[in-house]
PDB file of N, CA and C in Angstrom:
ATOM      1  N   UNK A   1      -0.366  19.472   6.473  1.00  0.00           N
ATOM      2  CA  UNK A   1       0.518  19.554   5.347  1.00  0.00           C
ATOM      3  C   UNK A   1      -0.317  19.819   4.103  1.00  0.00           C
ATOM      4  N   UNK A   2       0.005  20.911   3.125  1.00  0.00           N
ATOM      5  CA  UNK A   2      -0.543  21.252   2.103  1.00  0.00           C
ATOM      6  C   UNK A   2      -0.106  20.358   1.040  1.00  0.00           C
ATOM      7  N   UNK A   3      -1.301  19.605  -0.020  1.00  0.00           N
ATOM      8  CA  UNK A   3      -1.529  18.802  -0.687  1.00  0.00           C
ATOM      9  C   UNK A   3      -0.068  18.974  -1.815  1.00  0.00           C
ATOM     10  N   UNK A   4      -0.428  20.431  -2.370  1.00  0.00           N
ATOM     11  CA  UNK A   4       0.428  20.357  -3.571  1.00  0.00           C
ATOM     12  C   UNK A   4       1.883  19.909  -2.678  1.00  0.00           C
ATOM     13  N   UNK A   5       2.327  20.280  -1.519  1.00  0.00           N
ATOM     14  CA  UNK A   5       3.918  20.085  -1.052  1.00  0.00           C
ATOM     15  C   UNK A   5       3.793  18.232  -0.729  1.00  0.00           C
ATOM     16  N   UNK A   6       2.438  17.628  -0.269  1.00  0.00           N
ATOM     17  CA  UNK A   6       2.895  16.555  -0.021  1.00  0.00           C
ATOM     18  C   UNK A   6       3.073  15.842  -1.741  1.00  0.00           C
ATOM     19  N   UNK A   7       2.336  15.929  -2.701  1.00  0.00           N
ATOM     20  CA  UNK A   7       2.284  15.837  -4.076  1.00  0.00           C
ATOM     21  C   UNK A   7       4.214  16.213  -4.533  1.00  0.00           C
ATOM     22  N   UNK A   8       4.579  16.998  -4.261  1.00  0.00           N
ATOM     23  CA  UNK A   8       5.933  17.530  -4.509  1.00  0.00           C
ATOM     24  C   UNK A   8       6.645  16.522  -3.984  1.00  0.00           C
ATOM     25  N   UNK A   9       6.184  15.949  -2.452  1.00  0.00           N
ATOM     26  CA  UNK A   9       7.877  15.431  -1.865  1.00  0.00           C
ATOM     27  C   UNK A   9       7.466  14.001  -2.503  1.00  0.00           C
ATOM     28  N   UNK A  10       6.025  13.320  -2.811  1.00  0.00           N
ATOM     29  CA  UNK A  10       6.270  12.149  -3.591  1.00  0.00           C
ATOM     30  C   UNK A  10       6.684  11.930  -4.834  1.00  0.00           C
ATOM     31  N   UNK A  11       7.047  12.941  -5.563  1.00  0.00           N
ATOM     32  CA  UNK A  11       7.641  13.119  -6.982  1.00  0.00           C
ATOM     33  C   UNK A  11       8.708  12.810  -6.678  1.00  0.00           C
ATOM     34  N   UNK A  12       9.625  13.840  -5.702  1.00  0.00           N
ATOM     35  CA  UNK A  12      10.794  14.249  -5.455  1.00  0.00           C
ATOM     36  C   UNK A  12      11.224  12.338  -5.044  1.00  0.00           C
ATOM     37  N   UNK A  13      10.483  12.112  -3.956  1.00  0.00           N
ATOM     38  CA  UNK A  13      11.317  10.446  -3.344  1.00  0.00           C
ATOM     39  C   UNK A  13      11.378  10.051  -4.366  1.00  0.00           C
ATOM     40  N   UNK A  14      10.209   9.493  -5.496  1.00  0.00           N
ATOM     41  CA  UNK A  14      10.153   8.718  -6.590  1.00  0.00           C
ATOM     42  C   UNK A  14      11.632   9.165  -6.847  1.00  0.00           C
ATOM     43  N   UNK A  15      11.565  10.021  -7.468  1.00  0.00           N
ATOM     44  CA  UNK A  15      12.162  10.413  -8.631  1.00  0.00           C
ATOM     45  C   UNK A  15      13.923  10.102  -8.022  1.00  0.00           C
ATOM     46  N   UNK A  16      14.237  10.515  -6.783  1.00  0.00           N
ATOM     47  CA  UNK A  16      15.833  10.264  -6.065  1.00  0.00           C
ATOM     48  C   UNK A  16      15.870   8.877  -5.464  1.00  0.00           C
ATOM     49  N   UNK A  17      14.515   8.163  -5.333  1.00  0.00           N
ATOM     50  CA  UNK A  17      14.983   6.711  -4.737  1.00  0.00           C
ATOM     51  C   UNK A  17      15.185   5.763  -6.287  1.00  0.00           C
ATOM     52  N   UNK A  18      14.847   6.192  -7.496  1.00  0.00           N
ATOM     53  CA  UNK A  18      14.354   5.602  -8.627  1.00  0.00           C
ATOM     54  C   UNK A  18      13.633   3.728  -8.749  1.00  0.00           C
ATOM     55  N   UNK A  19      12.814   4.063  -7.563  1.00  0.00           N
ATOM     56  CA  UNK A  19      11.473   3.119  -7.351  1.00  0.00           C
ATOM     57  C   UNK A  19      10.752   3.067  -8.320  1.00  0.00           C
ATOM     58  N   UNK A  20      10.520   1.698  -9.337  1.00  0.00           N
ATOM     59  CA  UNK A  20       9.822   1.225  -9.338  1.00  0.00           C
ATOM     60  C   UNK A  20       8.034   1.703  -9.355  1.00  0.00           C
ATOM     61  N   UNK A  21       7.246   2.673  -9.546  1.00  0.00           N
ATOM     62  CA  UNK A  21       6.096   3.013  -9.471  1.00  0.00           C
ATOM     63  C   UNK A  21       4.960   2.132  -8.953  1.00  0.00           C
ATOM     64  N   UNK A  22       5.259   1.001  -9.847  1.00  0.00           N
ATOM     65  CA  UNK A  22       4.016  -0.064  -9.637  1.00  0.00           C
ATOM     66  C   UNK A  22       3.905  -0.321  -8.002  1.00  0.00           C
ATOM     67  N   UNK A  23       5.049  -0.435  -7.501  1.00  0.00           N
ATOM     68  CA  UNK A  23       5.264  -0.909  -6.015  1.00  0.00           C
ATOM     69  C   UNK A  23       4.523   0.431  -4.898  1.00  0.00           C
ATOM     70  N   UNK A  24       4.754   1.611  -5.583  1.00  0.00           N
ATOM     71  CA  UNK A  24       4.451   2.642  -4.638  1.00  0.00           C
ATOM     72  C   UNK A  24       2.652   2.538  -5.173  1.00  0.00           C
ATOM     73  N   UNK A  25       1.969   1.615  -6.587  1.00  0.00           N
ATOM     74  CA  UNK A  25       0.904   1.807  -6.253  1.00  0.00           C
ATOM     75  C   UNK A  25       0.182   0.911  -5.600  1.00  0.00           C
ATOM     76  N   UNK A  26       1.012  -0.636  -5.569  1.00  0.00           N
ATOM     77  CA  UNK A  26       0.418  -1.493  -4.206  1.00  0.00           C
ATOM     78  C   UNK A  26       0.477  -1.126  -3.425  1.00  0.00           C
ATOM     79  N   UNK A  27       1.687  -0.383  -2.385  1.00  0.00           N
ATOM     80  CA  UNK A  27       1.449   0.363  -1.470  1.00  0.00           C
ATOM     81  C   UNK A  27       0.253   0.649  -1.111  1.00  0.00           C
ATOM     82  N   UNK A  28      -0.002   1.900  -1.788  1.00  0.00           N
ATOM     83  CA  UNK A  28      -1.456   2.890  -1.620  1.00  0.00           C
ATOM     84  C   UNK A  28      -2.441   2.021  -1.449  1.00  0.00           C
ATOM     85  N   UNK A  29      -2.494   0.330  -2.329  1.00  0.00           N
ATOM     86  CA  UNK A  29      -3.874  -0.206  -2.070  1.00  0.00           C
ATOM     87  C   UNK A  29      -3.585  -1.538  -0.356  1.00  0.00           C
ATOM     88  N   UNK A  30      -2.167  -0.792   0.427  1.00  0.00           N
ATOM     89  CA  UNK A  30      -2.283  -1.825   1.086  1.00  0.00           C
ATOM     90  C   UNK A  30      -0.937  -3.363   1.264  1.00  0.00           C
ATOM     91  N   UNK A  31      -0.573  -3.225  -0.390  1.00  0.00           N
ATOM     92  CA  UNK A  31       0.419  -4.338  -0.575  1.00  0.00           C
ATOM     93  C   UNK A  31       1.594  -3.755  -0.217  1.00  0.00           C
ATOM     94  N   UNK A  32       2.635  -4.202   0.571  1.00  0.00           N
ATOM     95  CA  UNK A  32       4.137  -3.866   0.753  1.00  0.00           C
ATOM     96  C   UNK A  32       4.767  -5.027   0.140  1.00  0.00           C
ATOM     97  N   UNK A  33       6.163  -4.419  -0.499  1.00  0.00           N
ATOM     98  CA  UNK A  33       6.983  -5.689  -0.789  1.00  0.00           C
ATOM     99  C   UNK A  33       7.889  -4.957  -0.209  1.00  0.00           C
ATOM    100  N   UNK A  34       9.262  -5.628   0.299  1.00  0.00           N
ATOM    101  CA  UNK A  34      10.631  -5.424   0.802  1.00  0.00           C
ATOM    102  C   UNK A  34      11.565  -5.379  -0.229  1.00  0.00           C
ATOM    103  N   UNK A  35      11.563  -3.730  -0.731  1.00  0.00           N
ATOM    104  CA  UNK A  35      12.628  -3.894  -2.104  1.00  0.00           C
ATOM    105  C   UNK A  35      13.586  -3.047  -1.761  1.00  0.00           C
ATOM    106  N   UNK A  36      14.824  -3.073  -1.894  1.00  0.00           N
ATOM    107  CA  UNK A  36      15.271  -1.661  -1.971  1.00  0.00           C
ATOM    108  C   UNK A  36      15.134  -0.260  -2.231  1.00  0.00           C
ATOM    109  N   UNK A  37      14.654  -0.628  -3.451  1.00  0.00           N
ATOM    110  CA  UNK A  37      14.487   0.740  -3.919  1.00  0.00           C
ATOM    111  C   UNK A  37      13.169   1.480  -3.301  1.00  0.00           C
ATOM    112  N   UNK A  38      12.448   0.577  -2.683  1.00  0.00           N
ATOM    113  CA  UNK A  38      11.098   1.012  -2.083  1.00  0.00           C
ATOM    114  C   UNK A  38      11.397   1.447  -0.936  1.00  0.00           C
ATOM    115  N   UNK A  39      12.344   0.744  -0.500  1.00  0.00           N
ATOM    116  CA  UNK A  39      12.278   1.139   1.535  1.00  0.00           C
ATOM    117  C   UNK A  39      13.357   2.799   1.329  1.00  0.00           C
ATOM    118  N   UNK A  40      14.271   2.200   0.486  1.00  0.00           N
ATOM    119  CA  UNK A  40      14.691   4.176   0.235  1.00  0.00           C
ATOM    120  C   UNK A  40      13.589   5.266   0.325  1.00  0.00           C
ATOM    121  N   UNK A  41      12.683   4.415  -0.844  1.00  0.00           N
ATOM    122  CA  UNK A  41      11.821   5.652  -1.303  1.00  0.00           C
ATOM    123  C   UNK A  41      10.972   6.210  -0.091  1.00  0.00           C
ATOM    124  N   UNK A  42      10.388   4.607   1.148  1.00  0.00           N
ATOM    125  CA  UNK A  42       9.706   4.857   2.151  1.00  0.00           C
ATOM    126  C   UNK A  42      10.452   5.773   3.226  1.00  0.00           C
ATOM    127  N   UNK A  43      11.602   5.841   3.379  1.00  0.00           N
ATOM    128  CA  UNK A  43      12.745   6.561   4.002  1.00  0.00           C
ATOM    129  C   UNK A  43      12.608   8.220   3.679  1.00  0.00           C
ATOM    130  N   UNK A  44      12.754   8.401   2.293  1.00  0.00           N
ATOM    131  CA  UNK A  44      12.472   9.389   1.849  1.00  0.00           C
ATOM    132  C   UNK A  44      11.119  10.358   2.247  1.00  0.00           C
ATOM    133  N   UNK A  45      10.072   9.424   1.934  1.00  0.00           N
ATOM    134  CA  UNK A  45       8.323   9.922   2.252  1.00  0.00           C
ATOM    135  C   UNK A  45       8.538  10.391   3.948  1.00  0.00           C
ATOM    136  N   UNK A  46       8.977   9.650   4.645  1.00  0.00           N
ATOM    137  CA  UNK A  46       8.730   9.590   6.333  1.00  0.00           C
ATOM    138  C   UNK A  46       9.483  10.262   6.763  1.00  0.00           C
ATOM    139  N   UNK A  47      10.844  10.645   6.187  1.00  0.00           N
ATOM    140  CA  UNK A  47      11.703  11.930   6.999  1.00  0.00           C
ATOM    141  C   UNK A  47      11.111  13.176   6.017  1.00  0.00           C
ATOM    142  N   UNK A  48      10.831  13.206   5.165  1.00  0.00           N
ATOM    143  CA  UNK A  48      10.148  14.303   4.503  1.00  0.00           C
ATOM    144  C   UNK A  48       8.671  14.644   4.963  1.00  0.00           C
ATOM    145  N   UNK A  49       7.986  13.519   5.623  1.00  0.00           N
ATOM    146  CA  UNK A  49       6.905  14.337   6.283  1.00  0.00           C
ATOM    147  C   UNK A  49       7.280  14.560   8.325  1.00  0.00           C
ATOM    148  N   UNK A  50       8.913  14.282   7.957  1.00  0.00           N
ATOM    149  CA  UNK A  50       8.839  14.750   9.667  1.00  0.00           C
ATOM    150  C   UNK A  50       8.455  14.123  10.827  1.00  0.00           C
ATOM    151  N   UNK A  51       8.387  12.417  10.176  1.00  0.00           N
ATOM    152  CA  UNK A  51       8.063  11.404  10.906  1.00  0.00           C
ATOM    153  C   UNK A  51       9.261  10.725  11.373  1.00  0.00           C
ATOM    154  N   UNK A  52      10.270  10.619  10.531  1.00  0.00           N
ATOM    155  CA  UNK A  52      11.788  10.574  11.142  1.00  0.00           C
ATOM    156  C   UNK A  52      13.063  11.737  11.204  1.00  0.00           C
ATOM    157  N   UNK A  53      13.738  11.351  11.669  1.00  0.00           N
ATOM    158  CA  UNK A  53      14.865  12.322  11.615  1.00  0.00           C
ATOM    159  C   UNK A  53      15.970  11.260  10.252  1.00  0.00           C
ATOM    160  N   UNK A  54      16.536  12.204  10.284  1.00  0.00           N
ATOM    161  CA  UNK A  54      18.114  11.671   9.386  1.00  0.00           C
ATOM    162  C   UNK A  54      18.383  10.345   9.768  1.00  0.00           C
ATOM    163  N   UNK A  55      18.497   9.844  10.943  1.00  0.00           N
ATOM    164  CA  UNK A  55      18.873   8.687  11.642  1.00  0.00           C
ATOM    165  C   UNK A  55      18.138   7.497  11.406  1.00  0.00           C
ATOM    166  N   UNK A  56      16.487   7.814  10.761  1.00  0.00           N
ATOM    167  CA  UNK A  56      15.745   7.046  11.416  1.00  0.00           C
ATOM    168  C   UNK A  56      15.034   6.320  12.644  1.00  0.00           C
ATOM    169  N   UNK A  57      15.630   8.081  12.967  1.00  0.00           N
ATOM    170  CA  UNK A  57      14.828   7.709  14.748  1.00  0.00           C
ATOM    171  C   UNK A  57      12.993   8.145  14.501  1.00  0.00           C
ATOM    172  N   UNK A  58      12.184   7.261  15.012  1.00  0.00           N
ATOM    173  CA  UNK A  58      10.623   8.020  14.711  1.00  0.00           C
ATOM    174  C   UNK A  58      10.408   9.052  15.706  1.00  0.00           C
ATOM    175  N   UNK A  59       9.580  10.017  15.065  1.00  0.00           N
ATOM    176  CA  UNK A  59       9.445  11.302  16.234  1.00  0.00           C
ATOM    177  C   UNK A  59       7.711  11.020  16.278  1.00  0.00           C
ATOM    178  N   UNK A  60       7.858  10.327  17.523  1.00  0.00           N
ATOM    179  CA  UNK A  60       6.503   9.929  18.339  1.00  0.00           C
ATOM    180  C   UNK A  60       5.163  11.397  18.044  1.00  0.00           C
ATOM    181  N   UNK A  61       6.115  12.037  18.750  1.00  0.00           N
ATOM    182  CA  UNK A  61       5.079  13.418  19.203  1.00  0.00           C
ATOM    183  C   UNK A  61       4.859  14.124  17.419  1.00  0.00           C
ATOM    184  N   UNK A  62       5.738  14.419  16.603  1.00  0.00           N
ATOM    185  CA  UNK A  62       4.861  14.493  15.594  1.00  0.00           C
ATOM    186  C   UNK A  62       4.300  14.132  14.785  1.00  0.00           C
ATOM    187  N   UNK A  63       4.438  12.591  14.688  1.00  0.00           N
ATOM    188  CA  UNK A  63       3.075  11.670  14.397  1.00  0.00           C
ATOM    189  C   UNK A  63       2.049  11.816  14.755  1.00  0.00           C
ATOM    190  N   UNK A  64       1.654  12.110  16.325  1.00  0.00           N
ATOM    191  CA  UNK A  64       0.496  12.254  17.230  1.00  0.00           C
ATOM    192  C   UNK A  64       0.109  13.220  16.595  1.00  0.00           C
ATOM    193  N   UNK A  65       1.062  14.391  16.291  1.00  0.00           N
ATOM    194  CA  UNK A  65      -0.015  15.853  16.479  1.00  0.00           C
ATOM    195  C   UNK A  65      -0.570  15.689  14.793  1.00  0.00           C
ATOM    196  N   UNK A  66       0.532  15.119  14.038  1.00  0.00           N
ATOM    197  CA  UNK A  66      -0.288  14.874  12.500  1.00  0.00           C
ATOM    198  C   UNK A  66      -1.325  14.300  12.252  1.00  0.00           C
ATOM    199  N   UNK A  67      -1.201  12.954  13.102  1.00  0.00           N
ATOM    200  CA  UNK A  67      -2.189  12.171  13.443  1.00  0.00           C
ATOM    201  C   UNK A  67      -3.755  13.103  13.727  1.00  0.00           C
ATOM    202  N   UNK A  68      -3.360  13.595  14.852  1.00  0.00           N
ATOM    203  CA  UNK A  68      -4.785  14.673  15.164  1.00  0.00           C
ATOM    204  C   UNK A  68      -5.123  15.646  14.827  1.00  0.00           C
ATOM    205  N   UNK A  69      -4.492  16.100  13.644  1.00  0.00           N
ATOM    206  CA  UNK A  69      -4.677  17.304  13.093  1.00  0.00           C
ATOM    207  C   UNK A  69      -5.474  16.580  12.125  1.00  0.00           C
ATOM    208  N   UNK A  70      -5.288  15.767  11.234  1.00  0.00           N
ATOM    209  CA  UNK A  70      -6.643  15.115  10.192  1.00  0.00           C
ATOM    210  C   UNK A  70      -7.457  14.413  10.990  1.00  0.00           C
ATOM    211  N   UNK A  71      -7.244  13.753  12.463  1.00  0.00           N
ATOM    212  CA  UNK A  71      -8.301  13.318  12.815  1.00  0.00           C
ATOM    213  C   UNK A  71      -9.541  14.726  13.257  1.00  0.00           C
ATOM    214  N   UNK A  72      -9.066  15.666  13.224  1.00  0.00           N
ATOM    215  CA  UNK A  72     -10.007  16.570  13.309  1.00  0.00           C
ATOM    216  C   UNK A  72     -10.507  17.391  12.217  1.00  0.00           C
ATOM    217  N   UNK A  73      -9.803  17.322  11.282  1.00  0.00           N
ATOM    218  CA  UNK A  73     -10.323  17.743   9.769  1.00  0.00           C
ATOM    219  C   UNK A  73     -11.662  16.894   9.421  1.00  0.00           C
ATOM    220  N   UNK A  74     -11.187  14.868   9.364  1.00  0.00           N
ATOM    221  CA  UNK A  74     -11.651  14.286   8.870  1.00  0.00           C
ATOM    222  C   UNK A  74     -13.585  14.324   9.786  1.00  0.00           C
ATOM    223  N   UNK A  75     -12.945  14.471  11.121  1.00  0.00           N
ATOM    224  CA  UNK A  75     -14.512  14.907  12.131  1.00  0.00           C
ATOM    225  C   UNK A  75     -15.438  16.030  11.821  1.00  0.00           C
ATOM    226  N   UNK A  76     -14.593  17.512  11.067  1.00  0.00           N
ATOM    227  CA  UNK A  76     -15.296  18.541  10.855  1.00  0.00           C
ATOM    228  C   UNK A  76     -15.880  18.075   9.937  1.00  0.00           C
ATOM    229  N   UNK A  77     -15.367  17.194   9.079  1.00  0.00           N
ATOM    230  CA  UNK A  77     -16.196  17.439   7.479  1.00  0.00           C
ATOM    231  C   UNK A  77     -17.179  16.314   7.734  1.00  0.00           C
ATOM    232  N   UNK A  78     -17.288  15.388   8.352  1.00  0.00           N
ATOM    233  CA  UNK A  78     -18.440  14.076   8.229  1.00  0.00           C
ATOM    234  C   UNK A  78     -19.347  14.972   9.382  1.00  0.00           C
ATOM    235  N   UNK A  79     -18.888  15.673  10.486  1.00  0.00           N
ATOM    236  CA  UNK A  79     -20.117  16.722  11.186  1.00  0.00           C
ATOM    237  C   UNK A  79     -20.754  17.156  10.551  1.00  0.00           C
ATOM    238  N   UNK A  80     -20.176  18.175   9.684  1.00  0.00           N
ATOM    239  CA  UNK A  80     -20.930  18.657   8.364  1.00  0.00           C
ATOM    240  C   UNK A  80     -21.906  18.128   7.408  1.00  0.00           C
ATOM    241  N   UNK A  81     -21.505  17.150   6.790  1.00  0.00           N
ATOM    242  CA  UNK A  81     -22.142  15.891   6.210  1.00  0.00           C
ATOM    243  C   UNK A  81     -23.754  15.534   6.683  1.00  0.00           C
ATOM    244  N   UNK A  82     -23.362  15.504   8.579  1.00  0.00           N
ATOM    245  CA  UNK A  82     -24.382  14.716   8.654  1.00  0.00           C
ATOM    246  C   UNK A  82     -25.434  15.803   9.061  1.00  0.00           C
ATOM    247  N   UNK A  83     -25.005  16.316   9.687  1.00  0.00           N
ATOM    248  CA  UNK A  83     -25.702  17.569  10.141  1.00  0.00           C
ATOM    249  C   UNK A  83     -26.438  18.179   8.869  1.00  0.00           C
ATOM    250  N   UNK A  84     -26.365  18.054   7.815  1.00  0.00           N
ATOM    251  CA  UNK A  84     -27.406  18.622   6.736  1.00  0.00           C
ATOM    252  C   UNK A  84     -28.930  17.418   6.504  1.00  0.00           C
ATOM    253  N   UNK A  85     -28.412  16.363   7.400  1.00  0.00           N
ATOM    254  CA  UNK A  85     -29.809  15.349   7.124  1.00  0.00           C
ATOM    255  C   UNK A  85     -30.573  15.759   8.540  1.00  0.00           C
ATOM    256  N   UNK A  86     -31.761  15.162   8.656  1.00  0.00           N
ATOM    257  CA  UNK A  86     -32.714  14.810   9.616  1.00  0.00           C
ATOM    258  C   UNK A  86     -32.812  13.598  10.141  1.00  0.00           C
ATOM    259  N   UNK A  87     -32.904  13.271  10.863  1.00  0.00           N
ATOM    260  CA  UNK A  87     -32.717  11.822  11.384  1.00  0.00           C
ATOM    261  C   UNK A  87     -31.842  11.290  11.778  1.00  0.00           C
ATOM    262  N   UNK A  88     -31.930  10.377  13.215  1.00  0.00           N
ATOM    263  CA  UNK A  88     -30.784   9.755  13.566  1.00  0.00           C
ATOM    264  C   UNK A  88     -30.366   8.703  12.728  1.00  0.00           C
ATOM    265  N   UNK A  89     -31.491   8.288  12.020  1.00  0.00           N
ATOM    266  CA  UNK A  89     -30.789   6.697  11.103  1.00  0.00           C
ATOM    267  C   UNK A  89     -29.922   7.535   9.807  1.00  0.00           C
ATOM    268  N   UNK A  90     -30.768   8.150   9.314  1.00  0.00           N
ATOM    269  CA  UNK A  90     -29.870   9.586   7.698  1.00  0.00           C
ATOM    270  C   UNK A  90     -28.768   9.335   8.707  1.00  0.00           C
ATOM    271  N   UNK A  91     -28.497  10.085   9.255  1.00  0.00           N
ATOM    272  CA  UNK A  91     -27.486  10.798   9.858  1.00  0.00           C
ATOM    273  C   UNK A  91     -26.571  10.199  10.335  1.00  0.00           C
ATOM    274  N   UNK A  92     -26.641   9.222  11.194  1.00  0.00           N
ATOM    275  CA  UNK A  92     -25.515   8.309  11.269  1.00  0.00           C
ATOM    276  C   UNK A  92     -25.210   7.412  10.153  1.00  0.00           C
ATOM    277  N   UNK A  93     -25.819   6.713   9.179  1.00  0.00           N
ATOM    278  CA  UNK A  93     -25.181   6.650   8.004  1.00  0.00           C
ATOM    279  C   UNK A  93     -24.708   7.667   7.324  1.00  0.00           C
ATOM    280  N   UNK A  94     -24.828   8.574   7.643  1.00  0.00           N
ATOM    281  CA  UNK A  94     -23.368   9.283   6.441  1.00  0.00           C
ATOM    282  C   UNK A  94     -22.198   9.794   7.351  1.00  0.00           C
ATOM    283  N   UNK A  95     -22.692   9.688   8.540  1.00  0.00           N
ATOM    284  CA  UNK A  95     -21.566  10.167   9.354  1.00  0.00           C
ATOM    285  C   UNK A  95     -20.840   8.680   9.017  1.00  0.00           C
ATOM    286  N   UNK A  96     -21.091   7.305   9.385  1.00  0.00           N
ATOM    287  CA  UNK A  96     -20.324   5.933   9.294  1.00  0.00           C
ATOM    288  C   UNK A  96     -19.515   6.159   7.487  1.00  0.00           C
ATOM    289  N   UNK A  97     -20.471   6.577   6.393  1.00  0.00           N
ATOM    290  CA  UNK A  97     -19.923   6.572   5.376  1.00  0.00           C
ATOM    291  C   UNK A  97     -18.772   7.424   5.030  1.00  0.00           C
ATOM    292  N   UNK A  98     -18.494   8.751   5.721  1.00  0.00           N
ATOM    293  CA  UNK A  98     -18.187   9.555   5.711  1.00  0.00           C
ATOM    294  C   UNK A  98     -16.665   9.074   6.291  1.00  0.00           C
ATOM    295  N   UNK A  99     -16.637   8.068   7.605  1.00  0.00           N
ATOM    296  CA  UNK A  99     -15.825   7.594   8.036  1.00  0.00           C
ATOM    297  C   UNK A  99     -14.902   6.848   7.131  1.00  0.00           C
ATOM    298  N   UNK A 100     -15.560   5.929   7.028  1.00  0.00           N
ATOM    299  CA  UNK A 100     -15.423   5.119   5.733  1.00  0.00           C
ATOM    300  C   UNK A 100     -14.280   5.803   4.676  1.00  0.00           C
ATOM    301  N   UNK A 101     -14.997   5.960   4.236  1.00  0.00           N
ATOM    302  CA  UNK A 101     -14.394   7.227   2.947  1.00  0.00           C
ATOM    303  C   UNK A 101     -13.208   7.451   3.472  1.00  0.00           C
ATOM    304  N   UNK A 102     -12.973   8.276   4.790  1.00  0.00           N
ATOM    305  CA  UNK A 102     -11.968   8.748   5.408  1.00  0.00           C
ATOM    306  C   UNK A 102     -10.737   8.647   5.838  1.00  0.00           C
ATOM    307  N   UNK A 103     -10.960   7.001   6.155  1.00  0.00           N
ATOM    308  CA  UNK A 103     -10.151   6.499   7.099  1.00  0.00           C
ATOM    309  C   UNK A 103     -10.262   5.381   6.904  1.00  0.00           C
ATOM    310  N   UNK A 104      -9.112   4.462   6.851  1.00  0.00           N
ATOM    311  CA  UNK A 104      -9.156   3.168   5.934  1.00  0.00           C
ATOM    312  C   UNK A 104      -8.923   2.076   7.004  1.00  0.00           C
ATOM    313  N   UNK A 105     -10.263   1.535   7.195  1.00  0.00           N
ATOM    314  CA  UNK A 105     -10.409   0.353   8.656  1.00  0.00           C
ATOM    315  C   UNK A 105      -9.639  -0.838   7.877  1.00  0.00           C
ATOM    316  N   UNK A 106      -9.306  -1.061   8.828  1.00  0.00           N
ATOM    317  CA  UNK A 106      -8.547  -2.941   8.777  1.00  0.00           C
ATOM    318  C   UNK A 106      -9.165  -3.916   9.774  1.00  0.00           C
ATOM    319  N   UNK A 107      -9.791  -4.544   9.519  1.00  0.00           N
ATOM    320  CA  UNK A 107     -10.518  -5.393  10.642  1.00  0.00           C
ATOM    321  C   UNK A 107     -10.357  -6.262  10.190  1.00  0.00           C
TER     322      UNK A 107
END
């Protein structure tokens, strides 16, 4: 999905669920609250990226393939990364940092 359209459909939810902002920026760091106007707006984000239908049924299979379509973006570019150092120790630290950066662990 191209940045500026995903940038577009989060304007667009904001703007038709009339959420609250602050809530969509705990979100991003992690915090959920159970508001109305938020779970619209989350309704909005998830059938607009094609993760639900109208119904709120989840569509498994194109999660997966979204899913693996940045998991292979996020692999080309830390390959890249590391592959410009020498060394297995260089190199697997920026490949781990690179991860990092990437992909947001919860442990």
């Amino acid at each position: 999905m191209k940045i500026r359209s995903s940038v577009k459909k989060l304007k667009d939810c904001k703007e038709s669920s009339k959420v609250d902002p602050d809530l969509v920026t705990k979100s991003q760091k992690g915090e959920y609250v159970e508001d109305p106007k938020y779970m619209k707006f989350s309704f909005c984000m998830t059938k607009s990226l094609n993760l639900l239908d109208a119904e709120g049924n989840f569509k498994e299979k194109t999660f997966l393939i979204n899913l693996m379509d940045n998991a292979y973006l996020v692999l080309k570019r830390c390959k890249s990364e590391g592959l410009k150092e020498n060394g297995n120790g260089k190199r697997s630290f920026i490949y781990l940092r690179c991860l990092h950066h990437s992909v947001h662990f919860h442990c």
